[in-house]
Structures are given as structure tokens and as C-alpha cells.
N, C-alpha and C. Protein backbone atom coordinates (compact mmCIF):
# COMPACT_ATOMS: atom_id res chain seq x y z
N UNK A 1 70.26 56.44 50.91
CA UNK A 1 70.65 55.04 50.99
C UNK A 1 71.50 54.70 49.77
N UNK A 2 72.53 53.92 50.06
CA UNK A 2 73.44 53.37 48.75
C UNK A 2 72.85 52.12 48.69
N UNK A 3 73.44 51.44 47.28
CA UNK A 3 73.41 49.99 47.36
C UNK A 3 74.54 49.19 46.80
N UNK A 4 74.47 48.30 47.37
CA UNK A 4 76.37 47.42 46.68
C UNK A 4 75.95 46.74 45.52
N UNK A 5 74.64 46.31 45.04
CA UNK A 5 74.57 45.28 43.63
C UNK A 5 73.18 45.63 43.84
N UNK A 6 72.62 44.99 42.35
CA UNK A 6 71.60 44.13 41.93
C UNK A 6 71.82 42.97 41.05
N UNK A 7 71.17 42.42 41.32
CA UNK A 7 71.04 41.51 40.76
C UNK A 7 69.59 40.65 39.59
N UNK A 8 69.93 40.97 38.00
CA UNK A 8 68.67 40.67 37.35
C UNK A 8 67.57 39.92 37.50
N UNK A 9 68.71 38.75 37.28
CA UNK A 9 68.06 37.51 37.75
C UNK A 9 68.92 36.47 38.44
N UNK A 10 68.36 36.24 39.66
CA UNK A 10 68.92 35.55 40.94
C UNK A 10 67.73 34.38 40.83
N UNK A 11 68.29 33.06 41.47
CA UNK A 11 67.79 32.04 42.00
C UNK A 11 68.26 31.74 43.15
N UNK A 12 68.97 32.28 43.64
CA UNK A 12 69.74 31.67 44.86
C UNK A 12 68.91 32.16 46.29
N UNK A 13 67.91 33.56 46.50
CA UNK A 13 67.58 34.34 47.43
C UNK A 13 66.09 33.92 47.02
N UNK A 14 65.73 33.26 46.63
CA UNK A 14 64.26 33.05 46.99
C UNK A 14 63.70 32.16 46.04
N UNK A 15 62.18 31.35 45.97
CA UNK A 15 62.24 30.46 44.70
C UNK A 15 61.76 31.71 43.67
N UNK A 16 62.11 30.45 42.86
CA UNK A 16 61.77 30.92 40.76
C UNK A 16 63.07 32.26 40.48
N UNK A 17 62.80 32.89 39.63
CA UNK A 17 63.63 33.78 39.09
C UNK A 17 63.56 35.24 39.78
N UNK A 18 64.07 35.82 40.00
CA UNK A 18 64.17 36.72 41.14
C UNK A 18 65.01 38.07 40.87
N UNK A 19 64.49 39.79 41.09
CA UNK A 19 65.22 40.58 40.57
C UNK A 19 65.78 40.91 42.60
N UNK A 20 66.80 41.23 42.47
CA UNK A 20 67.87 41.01 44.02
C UNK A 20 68.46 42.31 44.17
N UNK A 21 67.70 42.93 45.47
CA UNK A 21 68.47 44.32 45.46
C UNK A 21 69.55 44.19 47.01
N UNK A 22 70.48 44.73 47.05
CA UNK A 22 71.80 44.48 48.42
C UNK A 22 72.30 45.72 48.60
N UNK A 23 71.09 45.98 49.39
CA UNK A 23 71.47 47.51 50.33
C UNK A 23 72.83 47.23 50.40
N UNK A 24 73.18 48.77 51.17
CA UNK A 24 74.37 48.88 51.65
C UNK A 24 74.66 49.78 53.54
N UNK A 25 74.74 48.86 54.35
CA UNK A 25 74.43 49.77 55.82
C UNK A 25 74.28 48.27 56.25
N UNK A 26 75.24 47.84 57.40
CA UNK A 26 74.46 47.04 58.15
C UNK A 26 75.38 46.92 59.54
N UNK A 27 74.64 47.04 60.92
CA UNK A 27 75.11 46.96 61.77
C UNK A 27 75.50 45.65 62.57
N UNK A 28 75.10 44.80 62.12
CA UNK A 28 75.13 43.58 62.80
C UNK A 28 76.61 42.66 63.00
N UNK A 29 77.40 42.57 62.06
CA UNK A 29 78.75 42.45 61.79
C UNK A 29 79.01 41.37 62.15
N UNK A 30 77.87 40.17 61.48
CA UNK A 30 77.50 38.60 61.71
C UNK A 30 79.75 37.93 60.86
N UNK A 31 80.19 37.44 62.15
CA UNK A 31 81.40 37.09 61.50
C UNK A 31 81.27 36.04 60.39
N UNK A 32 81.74 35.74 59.31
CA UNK A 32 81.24 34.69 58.19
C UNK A 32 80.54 35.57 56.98
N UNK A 33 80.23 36.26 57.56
CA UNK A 33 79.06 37.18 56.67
C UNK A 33 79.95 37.44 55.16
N UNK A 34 78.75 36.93 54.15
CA UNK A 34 79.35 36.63 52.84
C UNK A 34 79.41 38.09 52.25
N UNK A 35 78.66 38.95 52.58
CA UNK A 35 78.78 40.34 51.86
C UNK A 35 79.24 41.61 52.91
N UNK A 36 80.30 41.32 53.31
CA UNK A 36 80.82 42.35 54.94
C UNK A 36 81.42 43.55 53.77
N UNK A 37 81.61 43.52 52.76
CA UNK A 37 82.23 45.08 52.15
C UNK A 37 80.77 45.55 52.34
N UNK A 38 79.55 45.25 52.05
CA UNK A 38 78.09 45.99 52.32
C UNK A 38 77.55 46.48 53.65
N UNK A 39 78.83 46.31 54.70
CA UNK A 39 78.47 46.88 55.63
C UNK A 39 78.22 48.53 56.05
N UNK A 40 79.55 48.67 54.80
CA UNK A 40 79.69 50.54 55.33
C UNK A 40 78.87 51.05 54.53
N UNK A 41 77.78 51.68 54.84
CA UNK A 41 76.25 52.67 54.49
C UNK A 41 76.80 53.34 53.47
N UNK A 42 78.11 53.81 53.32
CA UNK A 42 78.61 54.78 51.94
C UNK A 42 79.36 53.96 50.78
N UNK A 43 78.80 52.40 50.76
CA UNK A 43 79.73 51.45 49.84
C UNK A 43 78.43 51.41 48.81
N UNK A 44 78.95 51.58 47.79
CA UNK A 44 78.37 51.27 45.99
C UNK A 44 77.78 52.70 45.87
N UNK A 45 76.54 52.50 45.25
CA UNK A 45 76.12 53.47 44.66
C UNK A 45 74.30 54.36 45.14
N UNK A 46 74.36 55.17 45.06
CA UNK A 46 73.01 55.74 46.05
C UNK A 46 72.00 55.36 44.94
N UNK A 47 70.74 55.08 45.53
CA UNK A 47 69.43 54.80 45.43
C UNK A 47 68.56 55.63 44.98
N UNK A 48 69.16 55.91 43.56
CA UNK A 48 68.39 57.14 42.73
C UNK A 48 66.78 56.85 42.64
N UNK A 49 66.10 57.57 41.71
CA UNK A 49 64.70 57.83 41.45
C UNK A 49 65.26 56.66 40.14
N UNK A 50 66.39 56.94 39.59
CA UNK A 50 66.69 55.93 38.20
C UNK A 50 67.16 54.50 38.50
N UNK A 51 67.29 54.27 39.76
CA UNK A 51 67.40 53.09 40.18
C UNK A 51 66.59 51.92 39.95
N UNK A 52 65.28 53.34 40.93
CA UNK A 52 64.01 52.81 41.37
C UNK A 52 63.58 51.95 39.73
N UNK A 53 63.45 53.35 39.05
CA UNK A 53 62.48 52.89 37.77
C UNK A 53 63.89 51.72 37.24
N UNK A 54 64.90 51.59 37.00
CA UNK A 54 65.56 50.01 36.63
C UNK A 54 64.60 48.92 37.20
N UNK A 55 65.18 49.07 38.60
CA UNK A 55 64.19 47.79 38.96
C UNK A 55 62.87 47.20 38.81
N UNK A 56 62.21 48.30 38.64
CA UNK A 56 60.58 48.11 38.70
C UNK A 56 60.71 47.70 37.13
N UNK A 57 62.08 48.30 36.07
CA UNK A 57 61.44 47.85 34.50
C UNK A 57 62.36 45.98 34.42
N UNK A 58 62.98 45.68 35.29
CA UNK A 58 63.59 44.49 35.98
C UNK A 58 62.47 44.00 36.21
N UNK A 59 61.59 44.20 36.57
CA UNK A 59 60.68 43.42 37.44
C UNK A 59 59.75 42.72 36.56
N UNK A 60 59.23 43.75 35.18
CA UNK A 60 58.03 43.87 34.57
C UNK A 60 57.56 42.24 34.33
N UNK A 61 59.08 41.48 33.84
CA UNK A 61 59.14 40.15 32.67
C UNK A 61 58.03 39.29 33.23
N UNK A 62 57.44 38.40 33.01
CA UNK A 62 56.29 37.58 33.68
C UNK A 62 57.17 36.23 34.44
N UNK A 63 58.44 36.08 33.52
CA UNK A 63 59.11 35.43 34.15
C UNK A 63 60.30 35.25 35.39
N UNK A 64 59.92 36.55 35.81
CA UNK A 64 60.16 37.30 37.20
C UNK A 64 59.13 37.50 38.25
N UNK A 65 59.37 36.03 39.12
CA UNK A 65 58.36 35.80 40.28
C UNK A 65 58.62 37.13 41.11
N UNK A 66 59.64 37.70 41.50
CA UNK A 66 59.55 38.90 42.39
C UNK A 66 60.76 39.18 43.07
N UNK A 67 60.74 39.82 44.20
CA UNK A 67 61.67 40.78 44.34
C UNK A 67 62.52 40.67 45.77
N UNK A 68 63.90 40.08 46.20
CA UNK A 68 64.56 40.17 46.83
C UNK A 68 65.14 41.25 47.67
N UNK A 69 65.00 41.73 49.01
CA UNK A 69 66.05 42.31 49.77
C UNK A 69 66.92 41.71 50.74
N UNK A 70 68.20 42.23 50.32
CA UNK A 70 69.50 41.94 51.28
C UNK A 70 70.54 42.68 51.02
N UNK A 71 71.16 42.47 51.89
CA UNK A 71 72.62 43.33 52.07
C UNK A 71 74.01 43.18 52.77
N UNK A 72 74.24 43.66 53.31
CA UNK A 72 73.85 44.84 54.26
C UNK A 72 72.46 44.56 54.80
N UNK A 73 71.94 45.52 54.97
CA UNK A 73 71.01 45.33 55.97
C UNK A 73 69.42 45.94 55.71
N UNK A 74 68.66 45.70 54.61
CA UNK A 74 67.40 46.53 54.71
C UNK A 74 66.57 47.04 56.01
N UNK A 75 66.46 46.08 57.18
CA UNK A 75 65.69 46.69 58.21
C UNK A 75 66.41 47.55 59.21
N UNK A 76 67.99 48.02 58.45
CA UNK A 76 68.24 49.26 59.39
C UNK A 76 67.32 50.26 59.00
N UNK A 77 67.10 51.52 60.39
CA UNK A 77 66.22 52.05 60.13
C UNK A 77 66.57 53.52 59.05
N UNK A 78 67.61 53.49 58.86
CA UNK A 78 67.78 54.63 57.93
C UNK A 78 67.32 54.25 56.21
N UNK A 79 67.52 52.63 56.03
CA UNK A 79 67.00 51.97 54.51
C UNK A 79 66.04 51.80 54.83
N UNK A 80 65.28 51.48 55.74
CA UNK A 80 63.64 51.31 56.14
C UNK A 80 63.50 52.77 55.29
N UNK A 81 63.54 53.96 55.67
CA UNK A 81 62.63 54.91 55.04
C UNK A 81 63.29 55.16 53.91
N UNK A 82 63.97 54.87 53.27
CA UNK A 82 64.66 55.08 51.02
C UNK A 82 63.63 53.74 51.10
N UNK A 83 63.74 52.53 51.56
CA UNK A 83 62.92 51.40 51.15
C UNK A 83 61.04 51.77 50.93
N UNK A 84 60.96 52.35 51.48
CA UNK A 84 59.64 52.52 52.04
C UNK A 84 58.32 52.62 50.83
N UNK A 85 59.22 54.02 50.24
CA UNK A 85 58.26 54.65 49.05
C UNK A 85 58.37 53.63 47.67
N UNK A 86 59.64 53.32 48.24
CA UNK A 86 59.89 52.07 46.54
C UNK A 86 59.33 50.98 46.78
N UNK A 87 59.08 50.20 47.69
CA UNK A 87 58.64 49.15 48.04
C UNK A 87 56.51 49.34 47.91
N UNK A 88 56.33 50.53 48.02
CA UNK A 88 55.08 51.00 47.47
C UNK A 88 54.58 51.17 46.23
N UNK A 89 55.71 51.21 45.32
CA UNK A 89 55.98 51.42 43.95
C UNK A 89 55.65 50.63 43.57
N UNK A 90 56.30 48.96 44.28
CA UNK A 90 56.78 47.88 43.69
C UNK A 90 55.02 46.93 44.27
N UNK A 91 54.61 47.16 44.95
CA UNK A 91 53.08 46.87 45.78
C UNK A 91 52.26 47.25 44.05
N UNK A 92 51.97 48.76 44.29
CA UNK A 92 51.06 49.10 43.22
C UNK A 92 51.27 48.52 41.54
N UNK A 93 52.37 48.36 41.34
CA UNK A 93 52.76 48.07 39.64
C UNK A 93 52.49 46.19 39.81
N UNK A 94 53.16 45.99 40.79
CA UNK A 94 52.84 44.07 40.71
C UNK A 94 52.76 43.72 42.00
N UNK A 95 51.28 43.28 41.99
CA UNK A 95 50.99 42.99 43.17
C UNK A 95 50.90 41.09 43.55
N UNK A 96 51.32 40.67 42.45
CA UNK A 96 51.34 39.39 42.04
C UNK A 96 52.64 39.06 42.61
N UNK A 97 53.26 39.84 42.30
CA UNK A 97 54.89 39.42 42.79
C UNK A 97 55.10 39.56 44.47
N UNK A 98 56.39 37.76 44.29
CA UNK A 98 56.60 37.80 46.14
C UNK A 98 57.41 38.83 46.18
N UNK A 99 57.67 39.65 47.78
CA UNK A 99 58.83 40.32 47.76
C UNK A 99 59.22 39.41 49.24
N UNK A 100 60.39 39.55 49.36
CA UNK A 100 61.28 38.64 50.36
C UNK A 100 62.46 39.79 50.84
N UNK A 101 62.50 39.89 52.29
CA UNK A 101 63.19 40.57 52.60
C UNK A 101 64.07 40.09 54.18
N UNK A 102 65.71 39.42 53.93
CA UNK A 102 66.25 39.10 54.64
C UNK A 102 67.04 40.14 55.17
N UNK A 103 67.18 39.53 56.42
CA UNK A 103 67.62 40.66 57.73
C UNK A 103 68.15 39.68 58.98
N UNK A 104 68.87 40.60 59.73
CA UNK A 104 69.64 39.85 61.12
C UNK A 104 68.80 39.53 62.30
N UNK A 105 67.73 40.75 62.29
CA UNK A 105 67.17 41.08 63.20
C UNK A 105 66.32 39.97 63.82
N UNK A 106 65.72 39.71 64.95
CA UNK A 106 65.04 39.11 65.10
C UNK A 106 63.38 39.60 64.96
N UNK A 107 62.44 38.51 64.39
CA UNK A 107 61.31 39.12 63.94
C UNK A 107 60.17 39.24 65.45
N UNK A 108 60.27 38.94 66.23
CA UNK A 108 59.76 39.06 67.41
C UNK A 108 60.23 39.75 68.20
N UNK A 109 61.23 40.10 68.41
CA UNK A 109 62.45 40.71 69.53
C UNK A 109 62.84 41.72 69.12
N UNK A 110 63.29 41.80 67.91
CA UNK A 110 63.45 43.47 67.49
C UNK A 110 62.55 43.82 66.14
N UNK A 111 61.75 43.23 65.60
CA UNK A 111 61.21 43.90 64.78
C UNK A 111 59.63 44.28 65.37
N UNK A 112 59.19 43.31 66.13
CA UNK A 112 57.70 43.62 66.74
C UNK A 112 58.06 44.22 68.12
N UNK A 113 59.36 43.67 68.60
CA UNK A 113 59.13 44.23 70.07
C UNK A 113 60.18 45.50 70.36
N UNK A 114 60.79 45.99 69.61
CA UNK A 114 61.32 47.19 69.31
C UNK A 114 61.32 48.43 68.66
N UNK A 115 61.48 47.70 66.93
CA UNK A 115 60.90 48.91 65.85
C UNK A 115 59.36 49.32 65.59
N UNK A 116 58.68 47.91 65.81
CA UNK A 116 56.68 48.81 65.37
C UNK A 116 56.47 49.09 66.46
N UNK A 117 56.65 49.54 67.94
CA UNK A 117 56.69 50.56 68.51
C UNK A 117 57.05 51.98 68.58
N UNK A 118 58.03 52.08 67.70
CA UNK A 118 58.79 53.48 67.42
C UNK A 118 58.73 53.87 66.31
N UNK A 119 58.45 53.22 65.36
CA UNK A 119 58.34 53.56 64.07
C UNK A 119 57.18 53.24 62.91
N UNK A 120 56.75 54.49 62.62
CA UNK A 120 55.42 54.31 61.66
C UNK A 120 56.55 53.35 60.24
N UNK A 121 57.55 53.81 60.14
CA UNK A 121 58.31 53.22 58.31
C UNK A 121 57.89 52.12 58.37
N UNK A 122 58.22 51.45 59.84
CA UNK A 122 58.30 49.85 60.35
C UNK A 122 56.76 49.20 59.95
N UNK A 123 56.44 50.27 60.60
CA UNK A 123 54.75 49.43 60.49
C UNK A 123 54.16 49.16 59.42
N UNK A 124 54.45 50.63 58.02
CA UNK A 124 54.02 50.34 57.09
C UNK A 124 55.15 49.44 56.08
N UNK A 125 56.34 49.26 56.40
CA UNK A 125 56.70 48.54 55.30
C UNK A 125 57.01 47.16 55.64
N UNK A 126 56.62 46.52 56.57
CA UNK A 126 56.91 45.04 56.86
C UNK A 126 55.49 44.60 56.25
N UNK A 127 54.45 45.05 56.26
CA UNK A 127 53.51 44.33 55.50
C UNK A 127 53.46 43.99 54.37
N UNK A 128 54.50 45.10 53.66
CA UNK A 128 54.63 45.01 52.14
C UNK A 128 55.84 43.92 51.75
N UNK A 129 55.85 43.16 52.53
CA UNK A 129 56.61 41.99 52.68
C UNK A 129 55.70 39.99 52.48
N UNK A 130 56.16 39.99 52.12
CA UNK A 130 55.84 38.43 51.85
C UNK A 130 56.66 37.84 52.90
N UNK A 131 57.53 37.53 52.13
CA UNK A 131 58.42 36.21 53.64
C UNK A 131 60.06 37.15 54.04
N UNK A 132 59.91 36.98 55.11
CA UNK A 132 61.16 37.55 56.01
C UNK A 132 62.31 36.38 56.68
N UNK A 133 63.29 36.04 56.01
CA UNK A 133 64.26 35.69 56.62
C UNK A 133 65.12 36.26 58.02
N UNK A 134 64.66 35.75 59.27
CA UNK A 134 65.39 36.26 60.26
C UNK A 134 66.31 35.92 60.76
N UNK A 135 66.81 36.36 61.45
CA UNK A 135 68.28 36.36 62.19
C UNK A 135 69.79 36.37 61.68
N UNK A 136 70.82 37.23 62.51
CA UNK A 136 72.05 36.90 62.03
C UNK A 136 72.71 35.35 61.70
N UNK A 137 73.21 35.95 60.74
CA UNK A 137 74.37 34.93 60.10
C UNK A 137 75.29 34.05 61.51
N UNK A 138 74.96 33.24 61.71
CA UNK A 138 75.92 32.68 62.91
C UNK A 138 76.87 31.63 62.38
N UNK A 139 78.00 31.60 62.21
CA UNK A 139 78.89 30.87 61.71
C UNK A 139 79.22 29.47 62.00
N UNK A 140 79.34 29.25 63.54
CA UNK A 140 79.38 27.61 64.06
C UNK A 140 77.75 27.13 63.49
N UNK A 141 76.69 27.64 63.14
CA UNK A 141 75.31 27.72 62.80
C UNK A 141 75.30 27.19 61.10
N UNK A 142 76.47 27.54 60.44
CA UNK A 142 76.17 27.45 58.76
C UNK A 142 76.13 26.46 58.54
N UNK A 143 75.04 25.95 57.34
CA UNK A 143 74.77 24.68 56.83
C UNK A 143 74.41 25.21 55.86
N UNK A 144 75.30 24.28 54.86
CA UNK A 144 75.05 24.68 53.14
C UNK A 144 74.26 24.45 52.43
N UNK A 145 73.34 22.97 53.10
CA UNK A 145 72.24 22.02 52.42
C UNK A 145 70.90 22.82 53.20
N UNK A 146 70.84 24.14 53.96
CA UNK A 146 69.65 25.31 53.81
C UNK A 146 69.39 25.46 53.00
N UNK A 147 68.27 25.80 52.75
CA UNK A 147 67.44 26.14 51.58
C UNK A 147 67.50 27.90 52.00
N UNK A 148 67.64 28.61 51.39
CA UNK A 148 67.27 30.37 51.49
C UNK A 148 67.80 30.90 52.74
N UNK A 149 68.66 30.13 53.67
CA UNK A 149 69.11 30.62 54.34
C UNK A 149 70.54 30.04 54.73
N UNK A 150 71.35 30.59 55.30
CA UNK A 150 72.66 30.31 55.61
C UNK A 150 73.05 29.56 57.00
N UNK A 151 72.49 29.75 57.84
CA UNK A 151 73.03 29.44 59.13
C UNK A 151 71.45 28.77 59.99
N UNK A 152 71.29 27.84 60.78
CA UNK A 152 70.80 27.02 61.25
C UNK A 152 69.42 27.88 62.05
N UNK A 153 69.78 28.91 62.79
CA UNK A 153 69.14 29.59 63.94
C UNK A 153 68.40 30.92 62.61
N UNK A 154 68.80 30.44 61.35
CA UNK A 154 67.54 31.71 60.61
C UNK A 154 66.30 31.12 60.28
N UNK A 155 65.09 31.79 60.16
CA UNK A 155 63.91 31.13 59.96
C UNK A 155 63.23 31.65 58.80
N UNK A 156 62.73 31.17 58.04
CA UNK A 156 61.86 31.44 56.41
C UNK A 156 60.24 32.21 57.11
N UNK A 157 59.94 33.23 57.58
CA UNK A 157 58.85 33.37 58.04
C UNK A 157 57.59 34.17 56.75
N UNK A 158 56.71 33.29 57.15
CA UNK A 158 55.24 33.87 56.64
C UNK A 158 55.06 35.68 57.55
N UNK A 159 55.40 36.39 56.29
CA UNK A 159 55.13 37.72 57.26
C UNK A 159 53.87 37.93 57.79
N UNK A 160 52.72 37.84 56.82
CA UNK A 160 50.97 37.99 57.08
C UNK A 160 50.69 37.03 57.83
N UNK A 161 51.12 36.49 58.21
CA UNK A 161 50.96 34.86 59.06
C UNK A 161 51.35 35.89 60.62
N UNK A 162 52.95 35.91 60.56
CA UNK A 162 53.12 36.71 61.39
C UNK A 162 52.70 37.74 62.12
N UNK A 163 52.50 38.38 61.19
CA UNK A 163 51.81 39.59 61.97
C UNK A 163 50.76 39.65 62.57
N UNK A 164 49.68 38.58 61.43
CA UNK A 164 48.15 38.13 62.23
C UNK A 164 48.39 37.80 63.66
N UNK A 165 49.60 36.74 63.72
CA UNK A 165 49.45 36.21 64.98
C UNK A 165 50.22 37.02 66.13
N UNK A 166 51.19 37.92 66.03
CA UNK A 166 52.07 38.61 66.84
C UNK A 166 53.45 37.91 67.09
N UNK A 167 53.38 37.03 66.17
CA UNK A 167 54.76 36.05 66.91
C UNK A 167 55.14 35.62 65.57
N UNK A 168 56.56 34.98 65.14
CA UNK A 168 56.95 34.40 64.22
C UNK A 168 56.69 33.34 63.70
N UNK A 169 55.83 32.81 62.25
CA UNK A 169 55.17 32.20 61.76
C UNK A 169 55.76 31.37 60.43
N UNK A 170 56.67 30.05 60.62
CA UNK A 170 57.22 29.49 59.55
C UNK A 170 56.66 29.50 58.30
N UNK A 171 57.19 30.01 57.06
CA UNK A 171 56.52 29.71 55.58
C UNK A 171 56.32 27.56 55.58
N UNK A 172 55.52 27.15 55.63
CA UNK A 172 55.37 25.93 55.79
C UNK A 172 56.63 25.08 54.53
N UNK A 173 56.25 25.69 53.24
CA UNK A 173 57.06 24.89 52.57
C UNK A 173 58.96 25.01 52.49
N UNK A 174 58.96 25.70 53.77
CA UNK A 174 60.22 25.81 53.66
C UNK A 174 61.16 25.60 55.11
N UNK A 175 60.07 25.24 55.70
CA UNK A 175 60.22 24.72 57.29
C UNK A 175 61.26 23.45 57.17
């Protein structure tokens, strides 16, 4: 897996202070889409073991609520498994910290009713998720006065909420 940026500290992808990682791979090819050079899977730089440990020493500060994914695309399934083991990393060292992981996909339609059928990565790494931003970027859809999301038809979801229930579950304070 490559990645196009990080980012130290971000406020813009989730509340409080935030360390922001932006895969690189994404199939969706949402027109508007603010980061389309992160589409091609071989743009920036690969996802070393020295990456890993940056981020996680990114992470340590107390004044770093937690940890952002976007891109490109984290829930393609080829960054699902580079995500997988790091995102386990990032579980065991701070378990205090949110992690937030935005994606095109839909969280009912293709993430429950497509990928955790076919895929163990799926199963184990959406739990290690806090809140999931779903759906593509839709352009006649964008509204700027969103909070954490871009376009009208994306939703702020409670992942453990979610999953308890089988269906997509709004983070309340951001409904």
C-alpha cells in the first residue's frame, strides 16, 4: 500500500486534534473529489514498518484525540489488509484514542452486505473503528456548512452501534 500524505495535526477530519493518514488507491472516482491525484494505488509513498512506527510516535501526545483514515480509499480491499496489522498496533498502544475512518462505500450495501461476507480483513478491521463516514462524494450533494463530511447523502456513523444493530447507526452528536 502507498500513501499520498499525513497529516500531524488535522482538525478538519474529525473533532479535537487529529494525526490524518490518506491512503493512496481508490476506485470510486466521486467527480468533485478533493484528493483525485490519490486515486492511482502507486501515488506517494509505500507504507513502511517506519511509517507505521511515525505515526504511532504522532499519536503518543495526550493532546492527540486520535487517528484519521482517508484518501483515496482505505476500505479498498487491497489497504484493508496493509491497514489491518497497523490499525492493531494503533488498538493495543492507545486504546483511548478515536480512530475514524472515511470511505465511499456504503456501510450497509457494501460493507455488511458485500465485504464481511468475503472477507475475514473486513470483519476484523471495521471494529477497530470508531465512527465511519459513508458514502461517495456526490457533487450536486456538497454543502460546505457539513460538519466532517462533504456532500449531503454521507453519514457520520457509530460503528459499534452499527454493527450491534446490522444496519447503519448515526453518531448522535453529529446527526
Amino acid at each position: 500500500m502507498n500513501y499520498a500524505a499525513i497529516k500531524p495535526t488535522d482538525v478538519a477530519n474529525g473533532p479535537g486534534v487529529r494525526v490524518t493518514l490518506f491512503v493512496s488507491g481508490c476506485t470510486h472516482y466521486c467527480k468533485g473529489c478533493f484528493n483525485s491525484e490519490a486515486w492511482d494505488f502507486d501515488y506517494g509513498q509505500g507504507f513502511t514498518e517506519e511509517t507505521q512506527e511515525e505515526l504511532l510516535r504522532l499519536l503518543s501526545p495526550d493532546y492527540i484525540v486520535g487517528l484519521t483514515l482517508l484518501g483515496g480509499e482505505p476500505m479498498e480491499p487491497v489497504n484493508q489488509a496493509e491497514l489491518l496489522p497497523f490499525m492493531k498496533k494503533v488498538r493495543e498502544r492507545f486504546p483511548e484514542k478515536t480512530v475514524w475512518c472515511f470511505t465511499g462505500y456504503d456501510f450497509e450495501k457494501d460493507i455488511l452486505g458485500k465485504m464481511f461476507p468475503l472477507s475475514e480483513v473486513t470483519r476484523e478491521l471495521v471494529p477497530l473503528f470508531d465512527v465511519m463516514v459513508d458514502g461517495k462524494f456526490v457533487e450536486e450533494k456538497k454543502n460546505l456548512r457539513l460538519k466532517f463530511r462533504g456532500s449531503e447523502n454521507q453519514r457520520i456513523l457509530d460503528v459499534k452501534k452499527s454493527l450491534a444493530a446490522g444496519a447503519a447507526v448515526w453518531c448522535e452528536e453529529f446527526r
